[in-house]
C-alpha atoms as a PDB file:
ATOM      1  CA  UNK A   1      27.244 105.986 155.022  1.00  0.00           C
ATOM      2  CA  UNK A   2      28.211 109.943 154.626  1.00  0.00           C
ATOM      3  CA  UNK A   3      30.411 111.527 157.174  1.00  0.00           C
ATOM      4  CA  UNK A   4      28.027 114.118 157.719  1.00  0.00           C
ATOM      5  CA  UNK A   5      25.666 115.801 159.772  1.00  0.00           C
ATOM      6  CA  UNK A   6      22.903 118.467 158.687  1.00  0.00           C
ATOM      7  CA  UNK A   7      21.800 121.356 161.310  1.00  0.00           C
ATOM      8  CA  UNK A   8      19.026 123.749 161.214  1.00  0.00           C
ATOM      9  CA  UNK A   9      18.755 126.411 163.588  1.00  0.00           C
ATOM     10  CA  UNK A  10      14.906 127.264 162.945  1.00  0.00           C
ATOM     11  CA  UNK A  11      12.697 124.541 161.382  1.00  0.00           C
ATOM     12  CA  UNK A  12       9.721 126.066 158.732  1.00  0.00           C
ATOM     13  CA  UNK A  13       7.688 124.191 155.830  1.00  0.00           C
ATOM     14  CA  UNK A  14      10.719 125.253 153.157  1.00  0.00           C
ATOM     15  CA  UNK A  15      13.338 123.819 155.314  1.00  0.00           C
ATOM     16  CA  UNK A  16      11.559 120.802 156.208  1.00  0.00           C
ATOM     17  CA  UNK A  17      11.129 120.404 151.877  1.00  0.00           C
ATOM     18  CA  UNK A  18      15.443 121.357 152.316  1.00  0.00           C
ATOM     19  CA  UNK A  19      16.237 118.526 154.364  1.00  0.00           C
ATOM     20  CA  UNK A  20      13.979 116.043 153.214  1.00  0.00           C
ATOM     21  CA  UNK A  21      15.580 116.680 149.411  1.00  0.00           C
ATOM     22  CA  UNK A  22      19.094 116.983 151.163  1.00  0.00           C
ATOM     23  CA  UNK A  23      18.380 114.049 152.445  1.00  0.00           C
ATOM     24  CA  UNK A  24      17.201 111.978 149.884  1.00  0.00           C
ATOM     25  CA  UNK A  25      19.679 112.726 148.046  1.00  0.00           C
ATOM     26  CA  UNK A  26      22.110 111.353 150.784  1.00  0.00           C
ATOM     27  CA  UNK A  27      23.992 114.734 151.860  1.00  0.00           C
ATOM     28  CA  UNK A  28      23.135 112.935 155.174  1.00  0.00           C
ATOM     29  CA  UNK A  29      21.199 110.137 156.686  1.00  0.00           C
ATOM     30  CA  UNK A  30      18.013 111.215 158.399  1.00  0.00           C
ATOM     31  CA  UNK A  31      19.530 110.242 161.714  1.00  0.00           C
ATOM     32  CA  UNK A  32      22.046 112.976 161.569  1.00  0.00           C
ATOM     33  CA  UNK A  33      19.378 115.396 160.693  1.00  0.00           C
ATOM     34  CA  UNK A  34      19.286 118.267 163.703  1.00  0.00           C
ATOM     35  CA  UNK A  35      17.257 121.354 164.625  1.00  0.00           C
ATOM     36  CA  UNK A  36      17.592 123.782 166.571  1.00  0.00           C
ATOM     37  CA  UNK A  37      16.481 123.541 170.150  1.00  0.00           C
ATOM     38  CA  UNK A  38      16.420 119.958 169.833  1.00  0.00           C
ATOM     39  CA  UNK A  39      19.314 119.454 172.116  1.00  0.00           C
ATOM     40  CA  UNK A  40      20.746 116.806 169.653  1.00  0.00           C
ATOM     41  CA  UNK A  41      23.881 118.210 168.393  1.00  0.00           C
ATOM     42  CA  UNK A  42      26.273 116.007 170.739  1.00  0.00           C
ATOM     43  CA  UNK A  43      25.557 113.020 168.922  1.00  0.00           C
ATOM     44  CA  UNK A  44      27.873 114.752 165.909  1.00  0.00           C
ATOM     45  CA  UNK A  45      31.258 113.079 165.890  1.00  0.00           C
ATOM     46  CA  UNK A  46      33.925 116.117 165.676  1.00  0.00           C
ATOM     47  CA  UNK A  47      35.376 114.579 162.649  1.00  0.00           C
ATOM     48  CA  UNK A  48      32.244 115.270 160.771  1.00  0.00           C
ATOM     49  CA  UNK A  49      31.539 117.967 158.330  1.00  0.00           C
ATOM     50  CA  UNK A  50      28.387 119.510 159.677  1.00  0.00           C
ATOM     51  CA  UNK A  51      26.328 121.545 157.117  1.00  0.00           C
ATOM     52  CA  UNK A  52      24.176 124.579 158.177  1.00  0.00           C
ATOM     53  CA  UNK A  53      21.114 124.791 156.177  1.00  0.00           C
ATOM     54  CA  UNK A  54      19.235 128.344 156.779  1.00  0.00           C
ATOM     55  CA  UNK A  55      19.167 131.186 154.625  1.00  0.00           C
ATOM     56  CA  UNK A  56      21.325 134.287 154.316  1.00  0.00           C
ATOM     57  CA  UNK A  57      19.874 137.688 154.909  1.00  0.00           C
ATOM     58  CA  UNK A  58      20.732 139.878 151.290  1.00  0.00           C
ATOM     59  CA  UNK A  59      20.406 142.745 153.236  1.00  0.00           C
ATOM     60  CA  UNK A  60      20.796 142.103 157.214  1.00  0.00           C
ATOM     61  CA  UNK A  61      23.921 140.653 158.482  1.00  0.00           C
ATOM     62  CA  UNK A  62      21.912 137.409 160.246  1.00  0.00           C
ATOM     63  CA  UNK A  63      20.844 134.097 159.573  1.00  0.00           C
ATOM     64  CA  UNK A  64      17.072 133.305 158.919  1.00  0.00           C
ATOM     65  CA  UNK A  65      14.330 131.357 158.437  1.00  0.00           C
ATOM     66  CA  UNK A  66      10.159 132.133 158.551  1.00  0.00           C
ATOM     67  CA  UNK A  67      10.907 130.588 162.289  1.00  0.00           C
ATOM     68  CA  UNK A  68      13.276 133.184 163.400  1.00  0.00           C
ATOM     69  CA  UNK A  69      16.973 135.292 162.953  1.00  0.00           C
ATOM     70  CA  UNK A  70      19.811 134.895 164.410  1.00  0.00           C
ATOM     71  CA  UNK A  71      23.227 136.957 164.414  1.00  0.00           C
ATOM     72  CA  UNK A  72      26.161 134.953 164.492  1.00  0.00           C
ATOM     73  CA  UNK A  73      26.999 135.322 167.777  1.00  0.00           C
ATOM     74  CA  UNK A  74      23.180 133.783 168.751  1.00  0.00           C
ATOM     75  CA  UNK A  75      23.367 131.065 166.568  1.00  0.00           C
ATOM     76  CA  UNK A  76      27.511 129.851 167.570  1.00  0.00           C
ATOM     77  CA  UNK A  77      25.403 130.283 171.397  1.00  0.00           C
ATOM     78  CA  UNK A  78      22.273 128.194 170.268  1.00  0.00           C
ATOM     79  CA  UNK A  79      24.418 125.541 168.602  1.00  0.00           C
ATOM     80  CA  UNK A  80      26.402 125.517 171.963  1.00  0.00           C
ATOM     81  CA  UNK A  81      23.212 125.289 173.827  1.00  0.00           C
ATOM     82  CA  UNK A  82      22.516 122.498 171.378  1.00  0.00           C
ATOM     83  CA  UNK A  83      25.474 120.276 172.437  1.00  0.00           C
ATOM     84  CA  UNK A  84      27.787 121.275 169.781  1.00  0.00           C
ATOM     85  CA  UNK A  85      31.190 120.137 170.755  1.00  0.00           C
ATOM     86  CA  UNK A  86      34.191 122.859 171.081  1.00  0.00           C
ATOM     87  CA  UNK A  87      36.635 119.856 169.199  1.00  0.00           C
ATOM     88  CA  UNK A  88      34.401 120.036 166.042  1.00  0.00           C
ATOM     89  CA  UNK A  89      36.557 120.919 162.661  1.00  0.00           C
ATOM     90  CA  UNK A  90      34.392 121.574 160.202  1.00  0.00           C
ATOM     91  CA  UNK A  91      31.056 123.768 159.435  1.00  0.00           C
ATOM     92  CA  UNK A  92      29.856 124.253 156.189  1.00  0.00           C
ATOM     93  CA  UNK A  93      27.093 126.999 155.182  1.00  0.00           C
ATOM     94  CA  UNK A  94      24.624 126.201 152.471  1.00  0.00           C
ATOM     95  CA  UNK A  95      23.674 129.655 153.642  1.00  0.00           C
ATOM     96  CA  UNK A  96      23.507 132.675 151.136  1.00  0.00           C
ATOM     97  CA  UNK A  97      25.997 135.035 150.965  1.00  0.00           C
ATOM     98  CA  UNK A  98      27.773 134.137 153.842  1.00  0.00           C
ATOM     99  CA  UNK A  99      31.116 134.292 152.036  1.00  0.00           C
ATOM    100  CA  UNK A 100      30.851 138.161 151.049  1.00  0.00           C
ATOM    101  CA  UNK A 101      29.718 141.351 152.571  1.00  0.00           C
ATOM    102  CA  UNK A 102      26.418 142.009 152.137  1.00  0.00           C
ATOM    103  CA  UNK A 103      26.746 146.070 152.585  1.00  0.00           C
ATOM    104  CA  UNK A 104      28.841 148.716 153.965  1.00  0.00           C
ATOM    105  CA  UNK A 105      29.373 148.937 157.582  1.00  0.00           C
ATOM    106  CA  UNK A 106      27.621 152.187 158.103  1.00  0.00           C
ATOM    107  CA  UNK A 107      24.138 150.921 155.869  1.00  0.00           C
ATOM    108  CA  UNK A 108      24.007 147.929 158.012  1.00  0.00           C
ATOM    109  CA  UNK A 109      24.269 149.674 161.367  1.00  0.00           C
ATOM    110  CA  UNK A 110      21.013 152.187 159.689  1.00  0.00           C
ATOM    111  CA  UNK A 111      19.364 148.658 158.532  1.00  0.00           C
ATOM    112  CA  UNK A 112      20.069 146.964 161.745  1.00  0.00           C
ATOM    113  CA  UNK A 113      18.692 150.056 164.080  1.00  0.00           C
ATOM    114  CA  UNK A 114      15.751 149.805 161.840  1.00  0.00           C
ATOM    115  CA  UNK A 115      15.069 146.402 162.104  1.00  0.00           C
ATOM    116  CA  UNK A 116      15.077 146.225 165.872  1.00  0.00           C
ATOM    117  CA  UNK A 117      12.707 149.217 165.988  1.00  0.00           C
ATOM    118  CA  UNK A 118      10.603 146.697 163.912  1.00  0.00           C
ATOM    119  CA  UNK A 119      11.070 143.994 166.363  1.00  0.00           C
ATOM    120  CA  UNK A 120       9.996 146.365 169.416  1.00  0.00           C
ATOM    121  CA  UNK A 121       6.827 147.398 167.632  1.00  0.00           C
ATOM    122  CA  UNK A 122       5.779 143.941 166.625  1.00  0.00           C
ATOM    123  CA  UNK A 123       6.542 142.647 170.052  1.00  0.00           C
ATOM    124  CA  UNK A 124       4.334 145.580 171.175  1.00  0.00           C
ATOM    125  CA  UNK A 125       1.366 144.788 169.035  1.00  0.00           C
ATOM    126  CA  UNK A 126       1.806 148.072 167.341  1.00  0.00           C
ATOM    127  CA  UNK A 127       0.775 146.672 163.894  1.00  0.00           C
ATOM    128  CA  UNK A 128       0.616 150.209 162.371  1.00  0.00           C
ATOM    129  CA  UNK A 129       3.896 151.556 163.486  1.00  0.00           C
ATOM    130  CA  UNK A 130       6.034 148.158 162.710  1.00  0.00           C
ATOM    131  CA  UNK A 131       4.397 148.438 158.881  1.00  0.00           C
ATOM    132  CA  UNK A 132       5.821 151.803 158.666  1.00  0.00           C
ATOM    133  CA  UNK A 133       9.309 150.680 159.468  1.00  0.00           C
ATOM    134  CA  UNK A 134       8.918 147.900 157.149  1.00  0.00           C
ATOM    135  CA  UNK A 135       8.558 150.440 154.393  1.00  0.00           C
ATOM    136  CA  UNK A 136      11.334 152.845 156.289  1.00  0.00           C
ATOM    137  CA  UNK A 137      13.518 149.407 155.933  1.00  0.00           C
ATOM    138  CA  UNK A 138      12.726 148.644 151.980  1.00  0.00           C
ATOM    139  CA  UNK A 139      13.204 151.861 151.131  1.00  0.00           C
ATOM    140  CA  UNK A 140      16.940 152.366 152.966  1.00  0.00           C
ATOM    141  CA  UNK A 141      17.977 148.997 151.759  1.00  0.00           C
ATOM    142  CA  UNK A 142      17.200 150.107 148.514  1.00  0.00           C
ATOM    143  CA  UNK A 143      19.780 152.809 148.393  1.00  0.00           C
ATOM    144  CA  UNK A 144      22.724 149.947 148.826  1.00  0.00           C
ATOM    145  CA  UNK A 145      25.203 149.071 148.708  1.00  0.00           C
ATOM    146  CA  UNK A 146      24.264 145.504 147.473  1.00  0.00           C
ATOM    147  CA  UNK A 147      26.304 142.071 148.569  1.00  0.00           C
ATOM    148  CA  UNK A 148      29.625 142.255 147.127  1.00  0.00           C
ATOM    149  CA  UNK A 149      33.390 140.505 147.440  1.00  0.00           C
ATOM    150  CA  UNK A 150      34.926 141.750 151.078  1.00  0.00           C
ATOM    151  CA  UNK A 151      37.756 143.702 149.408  1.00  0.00           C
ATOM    152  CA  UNK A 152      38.305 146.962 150.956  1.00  0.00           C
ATOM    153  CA  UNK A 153      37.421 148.823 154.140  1.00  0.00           C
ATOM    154  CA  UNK A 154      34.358 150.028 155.656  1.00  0.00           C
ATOM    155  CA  UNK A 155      32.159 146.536 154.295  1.00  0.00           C
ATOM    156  CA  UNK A 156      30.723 144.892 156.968  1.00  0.00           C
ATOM    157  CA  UNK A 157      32.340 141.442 157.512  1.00  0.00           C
ATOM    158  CA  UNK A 158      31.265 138.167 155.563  1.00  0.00           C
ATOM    159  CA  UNK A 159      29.023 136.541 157.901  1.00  0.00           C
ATOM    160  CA  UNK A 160      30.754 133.308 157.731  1.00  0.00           C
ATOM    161  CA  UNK A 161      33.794 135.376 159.234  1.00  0.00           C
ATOM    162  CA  UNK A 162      31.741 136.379 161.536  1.00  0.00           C
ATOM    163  CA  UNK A 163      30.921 133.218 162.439  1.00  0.00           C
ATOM    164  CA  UNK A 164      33.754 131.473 163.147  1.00  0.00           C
ATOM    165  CA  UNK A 165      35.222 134.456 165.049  1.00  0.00           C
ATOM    166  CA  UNK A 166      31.958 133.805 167.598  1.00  0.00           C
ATOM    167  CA  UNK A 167      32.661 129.990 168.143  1.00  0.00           C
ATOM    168  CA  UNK A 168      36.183 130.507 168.689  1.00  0.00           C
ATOM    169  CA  UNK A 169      34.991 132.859 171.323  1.00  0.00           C
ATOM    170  CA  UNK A 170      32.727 130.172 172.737  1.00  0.00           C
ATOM    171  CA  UNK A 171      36.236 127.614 172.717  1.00  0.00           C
ATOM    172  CA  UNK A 172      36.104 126.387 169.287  1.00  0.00           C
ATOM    173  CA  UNK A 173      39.789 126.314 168.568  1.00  0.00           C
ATOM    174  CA  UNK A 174      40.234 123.693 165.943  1.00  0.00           C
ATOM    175  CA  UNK A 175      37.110 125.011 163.688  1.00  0.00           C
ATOM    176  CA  UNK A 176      36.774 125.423 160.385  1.00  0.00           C
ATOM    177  CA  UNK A 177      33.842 127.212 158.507  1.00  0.00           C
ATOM    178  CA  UNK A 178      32.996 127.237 154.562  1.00  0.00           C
ATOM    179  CA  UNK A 179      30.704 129.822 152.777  1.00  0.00           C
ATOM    180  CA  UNK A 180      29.877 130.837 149.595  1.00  0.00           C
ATOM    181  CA  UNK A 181      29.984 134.791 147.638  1.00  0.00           C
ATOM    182  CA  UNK A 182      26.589 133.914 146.364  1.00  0.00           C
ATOM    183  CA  UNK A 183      23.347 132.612 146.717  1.00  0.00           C
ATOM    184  CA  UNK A 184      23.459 129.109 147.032  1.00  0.00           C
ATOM    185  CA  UNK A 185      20.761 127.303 145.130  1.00  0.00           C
ATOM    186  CA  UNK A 186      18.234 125.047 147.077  1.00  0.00           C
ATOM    187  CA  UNK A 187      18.399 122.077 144.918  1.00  0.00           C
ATOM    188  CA  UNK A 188      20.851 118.901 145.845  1.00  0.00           C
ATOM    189  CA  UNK A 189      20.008 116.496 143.251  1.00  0.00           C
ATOM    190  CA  UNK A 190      23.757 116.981 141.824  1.00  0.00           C
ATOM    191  CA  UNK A 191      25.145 114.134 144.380  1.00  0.00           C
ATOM    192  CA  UNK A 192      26.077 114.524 147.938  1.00  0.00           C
ATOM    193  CA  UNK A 193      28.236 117.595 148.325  1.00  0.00           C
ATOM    194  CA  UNK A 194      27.880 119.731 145.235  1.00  0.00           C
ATOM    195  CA  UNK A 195      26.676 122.894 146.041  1.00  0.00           C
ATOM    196  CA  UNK A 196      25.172 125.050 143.320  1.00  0.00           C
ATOM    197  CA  UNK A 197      25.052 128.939 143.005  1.00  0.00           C
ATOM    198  CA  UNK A 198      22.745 131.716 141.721  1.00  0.00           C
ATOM    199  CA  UNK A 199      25.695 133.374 139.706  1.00  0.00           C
ATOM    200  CA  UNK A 200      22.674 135.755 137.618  1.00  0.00           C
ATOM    201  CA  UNK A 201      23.612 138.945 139.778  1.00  0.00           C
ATOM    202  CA  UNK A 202      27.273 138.123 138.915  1.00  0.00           C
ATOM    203  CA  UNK A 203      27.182 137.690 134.990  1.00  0.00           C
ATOM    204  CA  UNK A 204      26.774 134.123 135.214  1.00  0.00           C
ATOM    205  CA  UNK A 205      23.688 131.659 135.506  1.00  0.00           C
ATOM    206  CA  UNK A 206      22.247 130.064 137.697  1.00  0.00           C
ATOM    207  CA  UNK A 207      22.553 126.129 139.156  1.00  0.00           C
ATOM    208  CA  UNK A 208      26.369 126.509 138.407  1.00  0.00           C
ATOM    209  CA  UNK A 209      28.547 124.410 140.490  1.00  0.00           C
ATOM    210  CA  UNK A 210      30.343 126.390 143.146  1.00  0.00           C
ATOM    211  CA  UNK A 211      34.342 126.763 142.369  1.00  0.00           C
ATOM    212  CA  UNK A 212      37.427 128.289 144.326  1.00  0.00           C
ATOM    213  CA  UNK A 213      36.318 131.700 142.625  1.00  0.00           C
ATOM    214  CA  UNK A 214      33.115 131.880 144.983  1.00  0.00           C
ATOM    215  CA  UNK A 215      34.182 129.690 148.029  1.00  0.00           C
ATOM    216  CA  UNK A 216      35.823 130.920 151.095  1.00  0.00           C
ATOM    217  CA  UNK A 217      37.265 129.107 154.245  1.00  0.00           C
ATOM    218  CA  UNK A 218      38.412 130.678 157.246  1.00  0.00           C
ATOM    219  CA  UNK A 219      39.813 129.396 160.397  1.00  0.00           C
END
């Protein structure tokens, strides 16, 4: 029986296929299988290592899936909400690009003003105005910068830093979190554990097994 737990902040048909494969392959038994606004995540001994499945947003500093997006600081708050104890030790993200920056500082704040333009119009039922940010969005992303290593000043911070910085906030003194400076792979048939990157943007290929190079921990 694994010592782990799986969480998913926003359940769609691709994450559903995620956990079922995560847990057939025995990442986790079903029973520790949790999602968002299911009010389940107290049942997760502290000791455990407690995966995050969602994606990472290549261009938005947020977590996602087709059900919704979250910043950090409204996911640590939903996973509080969520009974996620404050003596929990370890979080890891099968999230992409969680481990690097995804931009510079002053791109995402122009992406991010964007985006909840976007949000306003589609809450709005302005159809026609929330396409024309879409394209406004594409075509600023485009310019970059891209995701990259956090290595100098003016990147915006890995969201996995960001992450951990939000829980401690919340009381989460003794927590650990572990990303990845790539896209990590949806496929888990490697064994309980093994995460697998998309190193093609990098040089490399992808389904290669993550190493020290591309994984990041911070406390």
């Amino acid at each position: 029986m694994p010592n782990t737990a799986i969480y998913c902040p926003g359940l769609d048909t691709e994450m559903q296929g995620s956990l079922d494969s995560l847990v057939y392959y025995k990442w986790a038994d079903k029973a520790d299988v949790h999602v968002g606004g299911g009010l389940s995540l107290a049942r997760v001994d502290p000791q455990w290592k407690l995966y995050i499945l969602c994606h990472g947003h290549a261009q938005l500093p947020l977590f996602s899936t087709k059900a919704g997006k979250w910043s950090a600081k409204e996911l640590a708050t939903l996973m509080l909400n969520d009974g996620f104890k404050n003596t929990h030790r370890s979080v890891e993200l099968l999230v992409c690009h969680a481990g690097e920056s995804i931009t510079s500082e002053k791109a995402a704040e122009q992406r991010m003003a964007i985006y909840h333009q976007f949000k306003d119009a589609k809450t709005a039922g302005n159809d026609v105005k929330a396409g024309k940010l879409a394209k406004k969005f594409d075509q600023v992303a485009a310019k970059g910068p891209s995701p990259s290593l956090f290595n100098h000043e003016g990147q915006v911070i890995p969201l996995c830093a960001q992450f951990v910085q939000e829980l401690k906030n919340l009381g989460f003194q003794y927590i650990s979190v572990t990303g990845y400076k790539a896209p990590v792979c949806q496929y888990y048939a490697e064994g309980a554990g093994q995460v697998l990157l998309d190193l093609e943007s990098k040089g490399g290929r992808w389904g290669e097994p993550a190493t020290p190079e591309y994984t990041v921990k911070w406390l």
